[in-house]
C-alpha atoms as a PDB file:
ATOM      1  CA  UNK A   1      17.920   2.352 -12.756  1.00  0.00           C
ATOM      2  CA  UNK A   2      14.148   3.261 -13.675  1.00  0.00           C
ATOM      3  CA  UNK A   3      13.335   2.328 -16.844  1.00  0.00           C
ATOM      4  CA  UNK A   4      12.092   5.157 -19.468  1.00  0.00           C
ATOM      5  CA  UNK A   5       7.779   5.628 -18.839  1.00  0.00           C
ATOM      6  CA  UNK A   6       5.871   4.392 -22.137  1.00  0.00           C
ATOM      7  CA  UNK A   7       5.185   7.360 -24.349  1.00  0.00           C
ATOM      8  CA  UNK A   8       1.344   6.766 -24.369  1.00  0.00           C
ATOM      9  CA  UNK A   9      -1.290   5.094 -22.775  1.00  0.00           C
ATOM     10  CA  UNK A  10      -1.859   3.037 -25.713  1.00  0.00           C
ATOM     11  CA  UNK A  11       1.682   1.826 -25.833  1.00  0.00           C
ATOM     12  CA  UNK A  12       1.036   0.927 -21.853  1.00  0.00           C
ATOM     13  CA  UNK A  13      -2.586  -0.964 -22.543  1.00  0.00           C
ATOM     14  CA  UNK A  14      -0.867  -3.122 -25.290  1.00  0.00           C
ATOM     15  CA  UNK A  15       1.850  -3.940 -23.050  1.00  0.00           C
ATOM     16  CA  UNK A  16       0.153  -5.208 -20.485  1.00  0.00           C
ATOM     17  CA  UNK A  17      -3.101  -8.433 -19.871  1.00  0.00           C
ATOM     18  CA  UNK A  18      -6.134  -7.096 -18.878  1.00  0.00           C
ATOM     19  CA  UNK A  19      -7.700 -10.309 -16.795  1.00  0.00           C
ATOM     20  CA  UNK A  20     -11.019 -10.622 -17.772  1.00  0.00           C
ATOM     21  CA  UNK A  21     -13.545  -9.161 -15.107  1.00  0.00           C
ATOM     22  CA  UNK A  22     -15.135 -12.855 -13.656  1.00  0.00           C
ATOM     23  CA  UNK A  23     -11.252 -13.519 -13.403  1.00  0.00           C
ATOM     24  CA  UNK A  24     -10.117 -10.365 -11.634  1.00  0.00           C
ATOM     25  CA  UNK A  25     -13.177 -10.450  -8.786  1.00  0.00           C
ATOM     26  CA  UNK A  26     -11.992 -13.802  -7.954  1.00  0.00           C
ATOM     27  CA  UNK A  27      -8.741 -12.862  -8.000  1.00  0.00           C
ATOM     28  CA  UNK A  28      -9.902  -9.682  -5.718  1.00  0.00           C
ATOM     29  CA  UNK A  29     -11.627 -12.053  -3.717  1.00  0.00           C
ATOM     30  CA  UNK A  30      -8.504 -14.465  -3.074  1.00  0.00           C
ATOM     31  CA  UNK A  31      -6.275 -11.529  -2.808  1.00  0.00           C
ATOM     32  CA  UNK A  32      -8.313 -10.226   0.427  1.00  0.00           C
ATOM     33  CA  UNK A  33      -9.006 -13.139   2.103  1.00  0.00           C
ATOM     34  CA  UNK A  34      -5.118 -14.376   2.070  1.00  0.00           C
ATOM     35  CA  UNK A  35      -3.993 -10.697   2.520  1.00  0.00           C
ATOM     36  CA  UNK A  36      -5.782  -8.980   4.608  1.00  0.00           C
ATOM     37  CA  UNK A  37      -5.500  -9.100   8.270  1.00  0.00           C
ATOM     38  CA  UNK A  38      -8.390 -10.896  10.222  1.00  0.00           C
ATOM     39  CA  UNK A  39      -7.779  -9.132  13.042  1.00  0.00           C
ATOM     40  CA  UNK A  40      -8.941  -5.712  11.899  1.00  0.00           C
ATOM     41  CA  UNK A  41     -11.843  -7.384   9.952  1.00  0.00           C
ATOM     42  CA  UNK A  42     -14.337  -5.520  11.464  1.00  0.00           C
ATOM     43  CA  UNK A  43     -12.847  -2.007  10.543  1.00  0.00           C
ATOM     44  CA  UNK A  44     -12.278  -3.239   7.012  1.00  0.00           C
ATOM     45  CA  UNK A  45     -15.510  -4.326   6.399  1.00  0.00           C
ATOM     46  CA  UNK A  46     -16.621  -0.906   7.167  1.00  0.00           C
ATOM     47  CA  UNK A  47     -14.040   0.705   4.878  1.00  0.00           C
ATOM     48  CA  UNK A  48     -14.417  -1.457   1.954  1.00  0.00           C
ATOM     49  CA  UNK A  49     -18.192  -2.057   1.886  1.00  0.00           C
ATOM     50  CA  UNK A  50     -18.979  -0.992  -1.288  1.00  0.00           C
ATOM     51  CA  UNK A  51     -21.528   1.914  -1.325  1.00  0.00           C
ATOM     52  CA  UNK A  52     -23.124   4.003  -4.091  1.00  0.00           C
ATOM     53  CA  UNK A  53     -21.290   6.960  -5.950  1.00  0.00           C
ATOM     54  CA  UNK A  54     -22.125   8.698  -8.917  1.00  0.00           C
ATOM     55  CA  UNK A  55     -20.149   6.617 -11.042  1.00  0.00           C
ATOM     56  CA  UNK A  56     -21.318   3.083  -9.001  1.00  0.00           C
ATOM     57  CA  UNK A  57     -20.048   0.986  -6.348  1.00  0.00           C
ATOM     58  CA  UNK A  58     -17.230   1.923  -4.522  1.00  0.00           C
ATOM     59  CA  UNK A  59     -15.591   1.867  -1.254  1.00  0.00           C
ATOM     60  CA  UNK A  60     -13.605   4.964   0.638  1.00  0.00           C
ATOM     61  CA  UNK A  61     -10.826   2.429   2.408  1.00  0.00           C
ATOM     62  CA  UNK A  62      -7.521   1.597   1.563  1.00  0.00           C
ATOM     63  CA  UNK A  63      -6.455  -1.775   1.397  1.00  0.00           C
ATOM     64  CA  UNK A  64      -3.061  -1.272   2.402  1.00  0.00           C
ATOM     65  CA  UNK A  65      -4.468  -0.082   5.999  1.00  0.00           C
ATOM     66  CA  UNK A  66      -6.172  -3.804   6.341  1.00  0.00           C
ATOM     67  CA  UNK A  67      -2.589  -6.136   5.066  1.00  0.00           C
ATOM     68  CA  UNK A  68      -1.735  -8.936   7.167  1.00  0.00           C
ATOM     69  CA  UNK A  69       2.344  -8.824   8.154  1.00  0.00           C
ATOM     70  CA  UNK A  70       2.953  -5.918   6.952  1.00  0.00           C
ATOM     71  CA  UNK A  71       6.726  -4.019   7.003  1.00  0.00           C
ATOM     72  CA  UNK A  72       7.693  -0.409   5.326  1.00  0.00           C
ATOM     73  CA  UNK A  73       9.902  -1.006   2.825  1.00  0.00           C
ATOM     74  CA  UNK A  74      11.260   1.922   0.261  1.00  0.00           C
ATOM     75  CA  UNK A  75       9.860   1.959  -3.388  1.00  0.00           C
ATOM     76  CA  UNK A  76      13.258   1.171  -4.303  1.00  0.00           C
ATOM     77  CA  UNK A  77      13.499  -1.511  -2.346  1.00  0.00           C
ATOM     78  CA  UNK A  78       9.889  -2.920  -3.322  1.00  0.00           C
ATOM     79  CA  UNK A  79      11.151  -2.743  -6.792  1.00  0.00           C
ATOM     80  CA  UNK A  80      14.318  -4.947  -6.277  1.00  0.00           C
ATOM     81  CA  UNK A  81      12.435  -7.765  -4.775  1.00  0.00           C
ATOM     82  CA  UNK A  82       9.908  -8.046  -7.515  1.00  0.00           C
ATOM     83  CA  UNK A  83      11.727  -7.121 -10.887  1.00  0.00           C
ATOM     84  CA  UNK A  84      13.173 -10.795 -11.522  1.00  0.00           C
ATOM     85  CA  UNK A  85       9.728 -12.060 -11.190  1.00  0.00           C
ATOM     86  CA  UNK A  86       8.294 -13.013 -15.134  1.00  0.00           C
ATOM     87  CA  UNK A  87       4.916 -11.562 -13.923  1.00  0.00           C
ATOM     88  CA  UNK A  88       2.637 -10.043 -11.534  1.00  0.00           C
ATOM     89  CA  UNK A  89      -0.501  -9.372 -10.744  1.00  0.00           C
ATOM     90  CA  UNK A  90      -1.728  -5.456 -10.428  1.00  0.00           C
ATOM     91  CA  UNK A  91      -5.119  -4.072  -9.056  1.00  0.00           C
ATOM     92  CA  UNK A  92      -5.841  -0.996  -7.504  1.00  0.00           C
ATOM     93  CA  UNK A  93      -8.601   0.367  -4.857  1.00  0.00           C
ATOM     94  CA  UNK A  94     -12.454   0.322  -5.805  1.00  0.00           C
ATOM     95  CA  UNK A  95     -12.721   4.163  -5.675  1.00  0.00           C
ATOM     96  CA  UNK A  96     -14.599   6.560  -6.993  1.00  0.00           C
ATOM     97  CA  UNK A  97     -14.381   9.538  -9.315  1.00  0.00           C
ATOM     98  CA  UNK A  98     -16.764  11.146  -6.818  1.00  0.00           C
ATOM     99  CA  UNK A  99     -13.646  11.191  -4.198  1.00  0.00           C
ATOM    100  CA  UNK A 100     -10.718  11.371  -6.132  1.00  0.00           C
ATOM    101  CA  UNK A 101     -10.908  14.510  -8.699  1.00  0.00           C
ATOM    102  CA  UNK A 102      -7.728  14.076 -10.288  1.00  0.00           C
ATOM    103  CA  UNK A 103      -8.194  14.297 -14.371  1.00  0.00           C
ATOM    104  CA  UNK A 104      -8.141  10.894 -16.575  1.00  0.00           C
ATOM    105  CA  UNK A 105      -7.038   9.072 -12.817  1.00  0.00           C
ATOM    106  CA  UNK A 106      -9.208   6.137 -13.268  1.00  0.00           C
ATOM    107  CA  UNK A 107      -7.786   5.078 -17.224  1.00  0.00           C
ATOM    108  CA  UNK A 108      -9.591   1.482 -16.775  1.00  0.00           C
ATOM    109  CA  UNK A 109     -12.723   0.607 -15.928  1.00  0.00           C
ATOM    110  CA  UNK A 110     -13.549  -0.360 -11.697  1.00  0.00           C
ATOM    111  CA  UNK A 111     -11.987  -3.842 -10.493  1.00  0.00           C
ATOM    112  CA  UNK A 112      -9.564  -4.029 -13.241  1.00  0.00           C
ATOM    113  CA  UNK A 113      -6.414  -6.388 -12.431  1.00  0.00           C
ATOM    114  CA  UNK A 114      -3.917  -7.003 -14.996  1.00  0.00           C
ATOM    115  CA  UNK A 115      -1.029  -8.652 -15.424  1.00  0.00           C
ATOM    116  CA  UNK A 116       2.476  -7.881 -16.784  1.00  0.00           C
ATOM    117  CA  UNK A 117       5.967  -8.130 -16.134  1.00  0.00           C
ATOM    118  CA  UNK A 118       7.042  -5.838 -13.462  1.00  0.00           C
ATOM    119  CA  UNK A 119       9.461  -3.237 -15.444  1.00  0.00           C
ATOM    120  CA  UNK A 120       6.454  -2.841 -17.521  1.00  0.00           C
ATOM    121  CA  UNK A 121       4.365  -1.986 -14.342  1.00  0.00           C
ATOM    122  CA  UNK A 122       7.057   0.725 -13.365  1.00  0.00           C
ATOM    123  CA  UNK A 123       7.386   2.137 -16.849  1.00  0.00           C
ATOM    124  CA  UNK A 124       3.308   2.914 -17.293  1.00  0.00           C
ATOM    125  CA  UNK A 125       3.099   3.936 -13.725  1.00  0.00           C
ATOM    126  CA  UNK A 126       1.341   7.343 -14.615  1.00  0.00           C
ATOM    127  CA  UNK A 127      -1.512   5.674 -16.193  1.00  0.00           C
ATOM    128  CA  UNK A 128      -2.308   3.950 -13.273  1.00  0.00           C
ATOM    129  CA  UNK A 129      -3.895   4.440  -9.690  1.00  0.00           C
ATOM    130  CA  UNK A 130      -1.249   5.894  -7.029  1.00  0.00           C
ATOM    131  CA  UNK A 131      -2.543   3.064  -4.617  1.00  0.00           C
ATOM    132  CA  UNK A 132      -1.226   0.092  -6.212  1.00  0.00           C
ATOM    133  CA  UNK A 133      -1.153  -3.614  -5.032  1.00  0.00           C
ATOM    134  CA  UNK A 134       1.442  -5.769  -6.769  1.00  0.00           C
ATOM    135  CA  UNK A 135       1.375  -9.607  -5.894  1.00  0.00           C
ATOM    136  CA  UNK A 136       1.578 -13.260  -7.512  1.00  0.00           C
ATOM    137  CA  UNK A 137      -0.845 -16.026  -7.926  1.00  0.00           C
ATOM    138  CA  UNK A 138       0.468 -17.530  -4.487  1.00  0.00           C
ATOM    139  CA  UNK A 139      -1.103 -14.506  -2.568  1.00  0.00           C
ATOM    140  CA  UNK A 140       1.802 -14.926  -0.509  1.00  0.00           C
ATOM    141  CA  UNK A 141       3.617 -11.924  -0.592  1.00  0.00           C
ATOM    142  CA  UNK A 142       1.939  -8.171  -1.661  1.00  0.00           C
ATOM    143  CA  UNK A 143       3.726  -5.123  -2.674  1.00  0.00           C
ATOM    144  CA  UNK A 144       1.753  -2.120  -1.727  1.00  0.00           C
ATOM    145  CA  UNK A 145       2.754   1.751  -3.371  1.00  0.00           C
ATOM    146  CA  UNK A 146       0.532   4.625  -1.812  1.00  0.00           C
ATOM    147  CA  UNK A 147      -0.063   7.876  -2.489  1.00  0.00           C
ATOM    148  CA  UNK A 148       1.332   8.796   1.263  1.00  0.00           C
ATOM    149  CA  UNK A 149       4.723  10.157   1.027  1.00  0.00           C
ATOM    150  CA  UNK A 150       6.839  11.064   4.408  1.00  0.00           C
ATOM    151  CA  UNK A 151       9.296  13.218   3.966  1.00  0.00           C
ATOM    152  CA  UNK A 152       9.426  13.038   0.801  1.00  0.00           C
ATOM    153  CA  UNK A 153       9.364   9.191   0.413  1.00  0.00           C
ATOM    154  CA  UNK A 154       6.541   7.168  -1.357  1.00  0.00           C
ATOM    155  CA  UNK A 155       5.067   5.466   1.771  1.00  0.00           C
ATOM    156  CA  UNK A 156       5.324   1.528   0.631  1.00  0.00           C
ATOM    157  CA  UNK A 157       4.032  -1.376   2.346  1.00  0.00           C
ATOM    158  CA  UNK A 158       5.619  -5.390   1.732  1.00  0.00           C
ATOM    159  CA  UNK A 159       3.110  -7.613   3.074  1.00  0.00           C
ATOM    160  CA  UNK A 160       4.014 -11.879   3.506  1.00  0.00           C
ATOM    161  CA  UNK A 161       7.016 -13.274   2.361  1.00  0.00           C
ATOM    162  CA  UNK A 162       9.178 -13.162  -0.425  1.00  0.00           C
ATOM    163  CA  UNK A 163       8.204 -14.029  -3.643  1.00  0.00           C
ATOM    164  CA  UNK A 164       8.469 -17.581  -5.697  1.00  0.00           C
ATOM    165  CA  UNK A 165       9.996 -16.965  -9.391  1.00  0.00           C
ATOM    166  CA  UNK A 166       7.834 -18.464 -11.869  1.00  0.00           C
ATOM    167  CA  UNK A 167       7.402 -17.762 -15.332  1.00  0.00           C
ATOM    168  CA  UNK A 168       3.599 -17.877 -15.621  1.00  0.00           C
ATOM    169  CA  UNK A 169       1.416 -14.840 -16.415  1.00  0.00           C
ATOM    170  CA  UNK A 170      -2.117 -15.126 -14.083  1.00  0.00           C
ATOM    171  CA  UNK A 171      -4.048 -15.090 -17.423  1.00  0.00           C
ATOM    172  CA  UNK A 172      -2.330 -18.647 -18.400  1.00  0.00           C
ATOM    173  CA  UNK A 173      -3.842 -19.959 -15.425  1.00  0.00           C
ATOM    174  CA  UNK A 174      -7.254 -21.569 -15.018  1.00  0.00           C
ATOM    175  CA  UNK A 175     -10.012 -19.151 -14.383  1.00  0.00           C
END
């Protein structure tokens, strides 16, 4: 069962940890390097070199294109693996308002990654990013939701293994 969305952003933000931003490029930095497959590391280079927009750096790739191991899973399904987990980690793509003209898209500032438990996640959905990457500390295992649907189904992406159950939110661990 989907739990009910938050009734504001406000109620979302003060739900959730906003990593400080020295934190979340390392953790951006970590994330890529143990996600991201090395054998299409020349193609995302290209697609995630950060370039100049309007609104600063930004790149026009997806990460989810670039993920090591990667299976299609359903949301559903994505959702059932993680929701037992105490926490997890949540960043989006480095894009910018220059290429994505939805209204209020971008609610936090560029290279954001925050951390919450996962029902939270799912029930402030609309205030973030379509192109989401969900994942622990481990950098084992990523969850991937994208703004591709197929017949009708959110295109998902499960990238590494399955998940370790710990009860420790990223910002209680060293930066």
């Amino acid at each position: 069962m989907t739990p009910p969305p938050f009734a504001s952003f406000p109620a979302f933000s003060s739900a959730i940890e906003i990593l400080p931003s020295g934190q979340a490029a390392r953790i951006r930095t970590s994330f890529s390097a143990a996600r991201l497959d090395p054998q299409h590391e020349l193609e995302a280079a290209d697609a995630l070199r950060l370039r100049e927009f309007s609104d600063g750096l930004a790149y026009t790739g997806y990460l989810w294109d670039f993920l090591a191991d990667k299976r299609v899973v359903r949301e559903h399904e994505l959702w059932e693996i993680i929701d037992s987990l105490d926490y997890v980690q949540v960043m989006w793509d480095l894009h910018s308002v220059d290429r994505v003209r939805i209204p209020n898209y971008f609610r936090f500032p560029r290279g954001t990654v925050i951390s919450a438990p996962p029902h939270v996640i799912r029930r402030g959905l609309e205030y973030l990013p379509e192109d989401l990457y969900l994942f622990d500390s481990t950098y084992n295992w990523a969850a991937a939701l994208t703004h591709e649907y197929l017949d009708d189904t959110r295109f998902c992406l499960w990238s590494g293994g399955e998940p370790e159950r710990t009860s420790r939110s990223i910002g209680d661990q060293q930066a």
